[in-house]
C-alpha atoms as a PDB file:
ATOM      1  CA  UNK A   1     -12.198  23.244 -25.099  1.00  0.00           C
ATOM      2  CA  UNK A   2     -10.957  24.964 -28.307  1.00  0.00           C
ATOM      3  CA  UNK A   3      -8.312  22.832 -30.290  1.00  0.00           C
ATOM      4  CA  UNK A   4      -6.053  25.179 -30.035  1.00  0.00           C
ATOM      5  CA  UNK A   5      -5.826  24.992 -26.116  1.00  0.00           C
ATOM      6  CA  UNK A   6      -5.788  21.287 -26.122  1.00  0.00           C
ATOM      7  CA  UNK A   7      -3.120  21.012 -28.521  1.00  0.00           C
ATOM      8  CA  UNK A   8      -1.428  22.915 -25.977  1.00  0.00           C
ATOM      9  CA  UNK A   9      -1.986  20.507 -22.977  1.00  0.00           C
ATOM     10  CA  UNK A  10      -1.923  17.499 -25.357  1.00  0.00           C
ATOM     11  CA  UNK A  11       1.785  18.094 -25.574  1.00  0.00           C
ATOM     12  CA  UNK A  12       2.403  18.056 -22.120  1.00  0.00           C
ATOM     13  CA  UNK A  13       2.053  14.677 -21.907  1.00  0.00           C
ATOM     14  CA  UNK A  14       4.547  11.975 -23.339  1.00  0.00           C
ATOM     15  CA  UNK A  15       1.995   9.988 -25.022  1.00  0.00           C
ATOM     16  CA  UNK A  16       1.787  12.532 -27.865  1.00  0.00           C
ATOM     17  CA  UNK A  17       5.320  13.414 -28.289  1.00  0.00           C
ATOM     18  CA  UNK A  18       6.625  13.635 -31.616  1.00  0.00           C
ATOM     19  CA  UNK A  19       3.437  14.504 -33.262  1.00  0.00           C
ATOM     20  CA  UNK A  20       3.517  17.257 -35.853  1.00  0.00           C
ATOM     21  CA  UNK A  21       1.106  20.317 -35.102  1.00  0.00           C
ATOM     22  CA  UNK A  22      -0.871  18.877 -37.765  1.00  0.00           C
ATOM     23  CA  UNK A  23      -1.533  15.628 -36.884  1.00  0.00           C
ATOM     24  CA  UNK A  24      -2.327  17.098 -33.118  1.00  0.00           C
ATOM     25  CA  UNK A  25      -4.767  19.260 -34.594  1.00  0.00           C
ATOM     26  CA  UNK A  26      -6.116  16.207 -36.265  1.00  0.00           C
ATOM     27  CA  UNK A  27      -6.074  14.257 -33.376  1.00  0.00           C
ATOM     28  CA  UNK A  28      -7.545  17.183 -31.121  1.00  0.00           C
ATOM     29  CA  UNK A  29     -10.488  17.833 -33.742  1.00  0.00           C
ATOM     30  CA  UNK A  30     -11.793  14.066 -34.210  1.00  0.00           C
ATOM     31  CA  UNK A  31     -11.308  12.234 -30.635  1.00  0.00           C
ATOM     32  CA  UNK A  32     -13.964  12.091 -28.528  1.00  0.00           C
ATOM     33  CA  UNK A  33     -12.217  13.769 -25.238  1.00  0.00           C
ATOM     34  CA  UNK A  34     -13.712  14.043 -21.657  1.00  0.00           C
ATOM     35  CA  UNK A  35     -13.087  17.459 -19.711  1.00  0.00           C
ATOM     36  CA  UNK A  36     -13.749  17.134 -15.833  1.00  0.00           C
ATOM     37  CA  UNK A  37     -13.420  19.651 -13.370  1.00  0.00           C
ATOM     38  CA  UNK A  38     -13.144  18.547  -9.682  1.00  0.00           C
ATOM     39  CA  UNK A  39     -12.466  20.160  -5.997  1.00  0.00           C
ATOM     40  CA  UNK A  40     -10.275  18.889  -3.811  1.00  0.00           C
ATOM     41  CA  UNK A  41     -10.845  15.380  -2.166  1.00  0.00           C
ATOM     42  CA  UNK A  42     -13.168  14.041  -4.995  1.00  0.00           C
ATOM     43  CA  UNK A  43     -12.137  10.284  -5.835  1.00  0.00           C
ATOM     44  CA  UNK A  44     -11.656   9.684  -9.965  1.00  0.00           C
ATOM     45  CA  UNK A  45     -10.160   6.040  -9.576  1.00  0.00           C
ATOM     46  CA  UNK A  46     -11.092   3.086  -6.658  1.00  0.00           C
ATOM     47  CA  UNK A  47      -8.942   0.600  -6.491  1.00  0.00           C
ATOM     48  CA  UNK A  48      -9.492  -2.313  -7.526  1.00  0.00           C
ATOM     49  CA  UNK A  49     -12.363  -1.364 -10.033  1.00  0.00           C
ATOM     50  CA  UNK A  50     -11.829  -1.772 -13.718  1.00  0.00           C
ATOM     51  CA  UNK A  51      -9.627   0.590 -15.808  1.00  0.00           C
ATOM     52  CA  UNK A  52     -11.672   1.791 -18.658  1.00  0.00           C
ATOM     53  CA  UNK A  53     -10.064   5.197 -19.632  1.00  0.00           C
ATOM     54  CA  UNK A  54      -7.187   7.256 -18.961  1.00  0.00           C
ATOM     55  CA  UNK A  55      -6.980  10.539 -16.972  1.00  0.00           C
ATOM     56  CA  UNK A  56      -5.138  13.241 -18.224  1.00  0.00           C
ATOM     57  CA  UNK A  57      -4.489  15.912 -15.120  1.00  0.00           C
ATOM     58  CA  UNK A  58      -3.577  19.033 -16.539  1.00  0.00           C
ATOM     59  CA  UNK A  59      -4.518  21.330 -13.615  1.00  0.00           C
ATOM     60  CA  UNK A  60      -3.728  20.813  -9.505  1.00  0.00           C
ATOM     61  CA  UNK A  61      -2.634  17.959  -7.693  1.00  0.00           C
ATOM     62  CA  UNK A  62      -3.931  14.202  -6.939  1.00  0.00           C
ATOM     63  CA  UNK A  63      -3.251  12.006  -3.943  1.00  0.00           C
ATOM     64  CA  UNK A  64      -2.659   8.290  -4.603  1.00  0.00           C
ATOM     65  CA  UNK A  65      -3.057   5.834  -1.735  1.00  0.00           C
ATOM     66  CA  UNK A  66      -2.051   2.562  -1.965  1.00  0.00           C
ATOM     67  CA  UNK A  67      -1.923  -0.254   0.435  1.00  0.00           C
ATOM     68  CA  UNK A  68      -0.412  -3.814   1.469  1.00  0.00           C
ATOM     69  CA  UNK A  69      -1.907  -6.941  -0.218  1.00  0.00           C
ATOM     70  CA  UNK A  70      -3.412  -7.756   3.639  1.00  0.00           C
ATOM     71  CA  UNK A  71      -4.319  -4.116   4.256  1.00  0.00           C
ATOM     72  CA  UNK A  72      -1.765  -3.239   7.194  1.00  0.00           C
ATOM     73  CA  UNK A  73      -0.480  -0.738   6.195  1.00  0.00           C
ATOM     74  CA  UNK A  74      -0.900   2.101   3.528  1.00  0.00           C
ATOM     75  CA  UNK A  75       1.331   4.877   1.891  1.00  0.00           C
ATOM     76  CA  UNK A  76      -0.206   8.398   0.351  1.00  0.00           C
ATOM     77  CA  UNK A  77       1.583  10.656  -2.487  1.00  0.00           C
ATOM     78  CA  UNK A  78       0.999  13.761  -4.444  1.00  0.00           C
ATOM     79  CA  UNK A  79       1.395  13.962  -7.835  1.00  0.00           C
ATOM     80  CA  UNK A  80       1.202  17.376  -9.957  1.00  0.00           C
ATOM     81  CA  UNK A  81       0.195  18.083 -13.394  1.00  0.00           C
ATOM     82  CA  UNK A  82       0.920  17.003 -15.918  1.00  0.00           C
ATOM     83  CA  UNK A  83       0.166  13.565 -14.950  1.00  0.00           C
ATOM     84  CA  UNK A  84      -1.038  10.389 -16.656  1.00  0.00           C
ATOM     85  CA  UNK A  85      -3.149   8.038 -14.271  1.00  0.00           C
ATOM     86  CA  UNK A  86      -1.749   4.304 -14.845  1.00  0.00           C
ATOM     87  CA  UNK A  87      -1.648   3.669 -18.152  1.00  0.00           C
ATOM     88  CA  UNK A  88      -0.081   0.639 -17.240  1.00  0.00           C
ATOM     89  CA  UNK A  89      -3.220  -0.826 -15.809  1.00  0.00           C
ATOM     90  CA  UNK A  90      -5.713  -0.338 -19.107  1.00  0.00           C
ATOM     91  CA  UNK A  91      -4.217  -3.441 -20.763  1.00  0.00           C
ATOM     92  CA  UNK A  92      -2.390  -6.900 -19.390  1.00  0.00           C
ATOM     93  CA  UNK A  93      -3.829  -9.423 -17.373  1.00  0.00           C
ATOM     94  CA  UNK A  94      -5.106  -7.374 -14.329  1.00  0.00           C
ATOM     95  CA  UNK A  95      -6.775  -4.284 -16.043  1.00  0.00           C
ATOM     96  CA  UNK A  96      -7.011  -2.474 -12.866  1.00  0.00           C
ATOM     97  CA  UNK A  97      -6.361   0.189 -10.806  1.00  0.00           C
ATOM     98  CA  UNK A  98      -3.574  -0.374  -8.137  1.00  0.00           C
ATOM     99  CA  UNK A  99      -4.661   2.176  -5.697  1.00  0.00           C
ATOM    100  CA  UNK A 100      -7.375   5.166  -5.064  1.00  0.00           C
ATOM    101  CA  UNK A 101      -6.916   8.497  -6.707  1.00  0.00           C
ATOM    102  CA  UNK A 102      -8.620  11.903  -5.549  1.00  0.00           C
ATOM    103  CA  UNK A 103      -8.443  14.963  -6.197  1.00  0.00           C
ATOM    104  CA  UNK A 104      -5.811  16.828  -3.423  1.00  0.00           C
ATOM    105  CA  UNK A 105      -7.102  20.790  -4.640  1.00  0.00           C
ATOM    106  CA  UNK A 106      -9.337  22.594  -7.855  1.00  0.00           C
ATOM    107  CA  UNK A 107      -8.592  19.944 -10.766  1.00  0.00           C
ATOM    108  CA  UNK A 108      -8.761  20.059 -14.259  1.00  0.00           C
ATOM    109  CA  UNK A 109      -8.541  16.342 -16.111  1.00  0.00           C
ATOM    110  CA  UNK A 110      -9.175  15.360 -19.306  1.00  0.00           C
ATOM    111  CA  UNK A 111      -9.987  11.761 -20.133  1.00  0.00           C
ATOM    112  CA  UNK A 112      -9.855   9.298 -23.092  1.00  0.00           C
ATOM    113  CA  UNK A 113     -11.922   6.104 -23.045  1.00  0.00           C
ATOM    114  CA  UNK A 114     -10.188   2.420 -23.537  1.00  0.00           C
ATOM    115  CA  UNK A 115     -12.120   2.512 -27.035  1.00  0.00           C
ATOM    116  CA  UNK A 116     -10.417   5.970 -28.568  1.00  0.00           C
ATOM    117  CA  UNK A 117      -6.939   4.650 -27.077  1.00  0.00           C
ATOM    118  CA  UNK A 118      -7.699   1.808 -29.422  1.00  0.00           C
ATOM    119  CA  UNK A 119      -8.426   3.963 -31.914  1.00  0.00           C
ATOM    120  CA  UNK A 120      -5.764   6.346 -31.471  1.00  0.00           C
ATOM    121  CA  UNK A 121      -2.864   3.294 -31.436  1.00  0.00           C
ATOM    122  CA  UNK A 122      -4.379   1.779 -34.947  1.00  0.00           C
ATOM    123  CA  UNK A 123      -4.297   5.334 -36.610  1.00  0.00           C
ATOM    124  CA  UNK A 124      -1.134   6.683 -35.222  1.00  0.00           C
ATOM    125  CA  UNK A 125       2.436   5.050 -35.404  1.00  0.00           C
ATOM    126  CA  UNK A 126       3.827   7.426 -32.863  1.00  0.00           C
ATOM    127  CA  UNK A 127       1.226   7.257 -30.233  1.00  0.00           C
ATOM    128  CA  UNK A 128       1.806   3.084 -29.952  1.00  0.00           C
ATOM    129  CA  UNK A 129       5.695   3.641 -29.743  1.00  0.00           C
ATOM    130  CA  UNK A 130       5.054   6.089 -27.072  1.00  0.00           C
ATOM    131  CA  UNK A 131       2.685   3.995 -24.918  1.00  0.00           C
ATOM    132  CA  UNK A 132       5.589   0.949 -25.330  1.00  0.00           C
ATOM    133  CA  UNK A 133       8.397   3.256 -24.116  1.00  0.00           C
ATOM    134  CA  UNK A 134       6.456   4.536 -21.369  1.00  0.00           C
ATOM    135  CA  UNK A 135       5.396   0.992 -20.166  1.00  0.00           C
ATOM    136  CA  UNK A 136       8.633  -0.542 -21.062  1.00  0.00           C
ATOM    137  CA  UNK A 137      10.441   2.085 -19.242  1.00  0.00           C
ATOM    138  CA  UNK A 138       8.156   0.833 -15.970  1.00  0.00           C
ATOM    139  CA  UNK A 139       8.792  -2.229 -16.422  1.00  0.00           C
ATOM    140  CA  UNK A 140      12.434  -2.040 -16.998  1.00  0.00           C
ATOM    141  CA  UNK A 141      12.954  -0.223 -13.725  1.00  0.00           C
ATOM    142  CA  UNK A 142      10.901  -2.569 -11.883  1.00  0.00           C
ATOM    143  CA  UNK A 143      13.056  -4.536 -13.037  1.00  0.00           C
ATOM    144  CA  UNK A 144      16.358  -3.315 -12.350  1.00  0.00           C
ATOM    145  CA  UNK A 145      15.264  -2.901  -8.383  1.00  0.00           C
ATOM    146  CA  UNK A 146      16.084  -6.451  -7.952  1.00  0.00           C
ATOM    147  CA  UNK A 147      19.535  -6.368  -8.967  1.00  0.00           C
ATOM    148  CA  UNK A 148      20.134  -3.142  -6.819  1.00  0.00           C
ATOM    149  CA  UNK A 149      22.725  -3.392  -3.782  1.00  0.00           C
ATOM    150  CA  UNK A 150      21.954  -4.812  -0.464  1.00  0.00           C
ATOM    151  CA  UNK A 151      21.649  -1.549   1.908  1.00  0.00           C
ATOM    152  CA  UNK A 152      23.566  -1.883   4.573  1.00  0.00           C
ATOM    153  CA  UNK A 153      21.835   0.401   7.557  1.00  0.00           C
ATOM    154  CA  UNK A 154      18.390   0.713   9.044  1.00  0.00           C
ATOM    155  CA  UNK A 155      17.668   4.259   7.578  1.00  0.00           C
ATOM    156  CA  UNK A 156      18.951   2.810   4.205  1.00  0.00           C
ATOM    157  CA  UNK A 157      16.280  -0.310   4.374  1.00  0.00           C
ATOM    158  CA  UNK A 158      13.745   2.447   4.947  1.00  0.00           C
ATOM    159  CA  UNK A 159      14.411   4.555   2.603  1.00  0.00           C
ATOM    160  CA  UNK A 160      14.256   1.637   0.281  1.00  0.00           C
ATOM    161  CA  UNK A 161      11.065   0.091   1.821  1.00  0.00           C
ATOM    162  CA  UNK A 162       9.513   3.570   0.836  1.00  0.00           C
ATOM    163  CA  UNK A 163      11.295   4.357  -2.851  1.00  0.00           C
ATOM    164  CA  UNK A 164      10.003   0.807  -3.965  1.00  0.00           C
ATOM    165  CA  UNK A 165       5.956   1.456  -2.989  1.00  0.00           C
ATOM    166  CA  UNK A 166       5.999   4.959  -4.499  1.00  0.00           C
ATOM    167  CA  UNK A 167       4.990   6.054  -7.947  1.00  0.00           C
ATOM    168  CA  UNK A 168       6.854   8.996  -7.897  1.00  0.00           C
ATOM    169  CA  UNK A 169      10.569   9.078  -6.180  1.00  0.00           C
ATOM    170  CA  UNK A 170       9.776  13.079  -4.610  1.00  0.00           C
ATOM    171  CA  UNK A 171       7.688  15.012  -2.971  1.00  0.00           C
ATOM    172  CA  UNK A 172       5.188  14.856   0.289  1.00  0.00           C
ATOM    173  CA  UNK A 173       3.987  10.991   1.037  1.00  0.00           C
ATOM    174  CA  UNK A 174       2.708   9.602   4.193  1.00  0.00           C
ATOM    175  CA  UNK A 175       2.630   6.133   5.377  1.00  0.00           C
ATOM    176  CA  UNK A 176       0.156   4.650   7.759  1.00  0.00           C
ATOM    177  CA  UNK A 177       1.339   1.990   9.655  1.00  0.00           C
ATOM    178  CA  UNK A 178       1.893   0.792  12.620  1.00  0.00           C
ATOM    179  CA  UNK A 179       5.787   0.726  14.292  1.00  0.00           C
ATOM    180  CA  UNK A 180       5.278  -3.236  14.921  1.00  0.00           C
ATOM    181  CA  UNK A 181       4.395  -3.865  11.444  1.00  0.00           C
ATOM    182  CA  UNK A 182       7.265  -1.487  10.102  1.00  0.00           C
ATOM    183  CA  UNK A 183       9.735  -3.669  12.173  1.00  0.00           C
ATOM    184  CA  UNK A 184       8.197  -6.445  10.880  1.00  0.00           C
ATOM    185  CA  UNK A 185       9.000  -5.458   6.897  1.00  0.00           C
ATOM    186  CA  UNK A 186      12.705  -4.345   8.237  1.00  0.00           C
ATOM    187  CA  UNK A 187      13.098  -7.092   9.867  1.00  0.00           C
ATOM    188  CA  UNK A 188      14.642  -5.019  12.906  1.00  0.00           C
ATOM    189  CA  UNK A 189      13.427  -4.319  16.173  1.00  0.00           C
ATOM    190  CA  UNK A 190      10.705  -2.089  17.050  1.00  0.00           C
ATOM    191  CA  UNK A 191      13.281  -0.223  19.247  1.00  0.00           C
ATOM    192  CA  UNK A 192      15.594   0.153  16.688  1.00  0.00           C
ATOM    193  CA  UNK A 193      12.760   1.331  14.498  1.00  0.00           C
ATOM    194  CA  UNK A 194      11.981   4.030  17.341  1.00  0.00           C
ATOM    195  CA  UNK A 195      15.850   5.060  17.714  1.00  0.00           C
ATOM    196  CA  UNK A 196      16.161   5.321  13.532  1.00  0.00           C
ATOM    197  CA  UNK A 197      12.647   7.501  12.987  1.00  0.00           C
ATOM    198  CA  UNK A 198      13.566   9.624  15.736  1.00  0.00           C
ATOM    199  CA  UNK A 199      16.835  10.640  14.293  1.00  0.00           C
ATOM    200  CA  UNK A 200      15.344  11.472  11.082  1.00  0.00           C
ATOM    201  CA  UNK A 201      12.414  13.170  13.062  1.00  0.00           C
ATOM    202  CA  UNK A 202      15.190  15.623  14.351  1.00  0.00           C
ATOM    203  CA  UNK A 203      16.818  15.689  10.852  1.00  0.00           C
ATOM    204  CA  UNK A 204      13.894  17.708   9.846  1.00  0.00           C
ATOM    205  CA  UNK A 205      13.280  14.878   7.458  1.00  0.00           C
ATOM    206  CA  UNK A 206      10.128  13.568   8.752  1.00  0.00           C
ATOM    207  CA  UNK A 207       7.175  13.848  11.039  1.00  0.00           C
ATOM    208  CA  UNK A 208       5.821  10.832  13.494  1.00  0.00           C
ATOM    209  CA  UNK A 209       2.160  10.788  14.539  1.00  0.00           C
ATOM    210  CA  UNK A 210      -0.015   7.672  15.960  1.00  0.00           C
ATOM    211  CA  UNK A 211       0.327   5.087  13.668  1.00  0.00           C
ATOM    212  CA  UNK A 212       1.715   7.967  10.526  1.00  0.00           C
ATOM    213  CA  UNK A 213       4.332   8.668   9.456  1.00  0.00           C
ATOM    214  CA  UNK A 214       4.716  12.267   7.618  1.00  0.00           C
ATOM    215  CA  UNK A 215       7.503  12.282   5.333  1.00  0.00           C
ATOM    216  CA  UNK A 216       7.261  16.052   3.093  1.00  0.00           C
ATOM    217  CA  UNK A 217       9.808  15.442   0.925  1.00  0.00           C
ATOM    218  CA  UNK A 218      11.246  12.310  -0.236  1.00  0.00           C
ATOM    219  CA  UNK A 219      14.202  13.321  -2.273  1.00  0.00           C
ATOM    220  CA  UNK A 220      15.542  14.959   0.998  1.00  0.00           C
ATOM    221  CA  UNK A 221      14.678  11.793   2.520  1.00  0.00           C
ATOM    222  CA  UNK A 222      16.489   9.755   0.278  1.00  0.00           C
ATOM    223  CA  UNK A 223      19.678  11.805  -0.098  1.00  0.00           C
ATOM    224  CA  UNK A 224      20.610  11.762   3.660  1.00  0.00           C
END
């Protein structure tokens, strides 16, 4: 990829922020970047396994599925370029990744291995501020959602139970699970559960299937 046209992209992307064109031009010309190209439903991350470099999506869409510690129950989003894939889990005690990413269409990615992010935060000052603002920013609002009013309804618990397991607060996601387990992390009844995701099924806000949930789009979700 010509420098040129990954100075472009490069910029996308809050980890180089605040770089001059000439020190992006640097950077573009002497790291050793990974270009991928994918179709749709091609997995780039497992869960679980180690997190050795980071993805850079600057092209199409990826689905991220995550799940409960136990496995009963799971929770799929989009995301859209530009997108960084968990930068959060290259370092700290649990250098993993947190859930399964694929490709949802045609991607483009580019990728950077855990040794030229090393590289890249001894040789520029602005690159290791930007990684601590991004992960300080996570961890900050992570943070706050502890201190964050009890809700008071049903709709507002699951609205909550769904803002707190996504990475992203909009867009399509769909959860898996099963109406006695979703009553279970409510702590309501499994009738009430039926009553609540009914209404919102003729809100136009979501979609119920066997054991799915189809929700395609949260902030509408969240703002009713």
């Amino acid at each position: 990829m010509p420098s040129l046209k990954l100075y472009d992209h490069l910029l996308s992307f809050p980890l180089f922020q605040g770089l001059s064109r000439t020190e992006l031009l640097q950077l573009a010309g002497n790291t050793k970047f990974g270009f991928m190209k994918h179709n749709g439903d091609a997995i780039i991350a497992r869960e679980g396994t180690p997190c050795q470099q980071l993805f850079f999506l600057i092209s199409g869409s990826l689905e991220l599925t995550t799940q409960s510690d136990d496995g009963g129950y799971q929770l799929s989003e989009q995301l859209v370029a530009p997108w960084m894939v968990q930068p959060e889990a290259l370092f700290g005690v649990r250098p993993r990744y947190s859930g399964t990413w694929r490709t949802a269409c045609p991607c483009h990615l580019i990728t950077l291995s855990k040794d030229e992010v090393l590289r890249l935060l001894d040789d520029f000052l602005i690159i290791r501020l930007n990684l601590l603002n991004i992960l300080s920013t996570q961890a900050q609002r992570r943070a706050a959602h502890q201190w964050h009013s009890a809700p008071q309804t049903l709709r507002q618990r699951f609205q909550r139970f769904l803002l707190y397991r996504c990475t992203w607060p909009a867009g399509p996601k769909e959860l898996h699970i099963l109406m006695t387990r979703l009553a279970a992390e409510l702590g309501d009844s499994r009738l009430d559960i039926s009553h609540m995701l009914n209404q919102l099924q003729e809100e136009r806000l979501l979609t119920l299937h066997r054991g799915r949930i189809s929700i395609p789009s949260l902030e509408k979700l969240l703002q009713s």
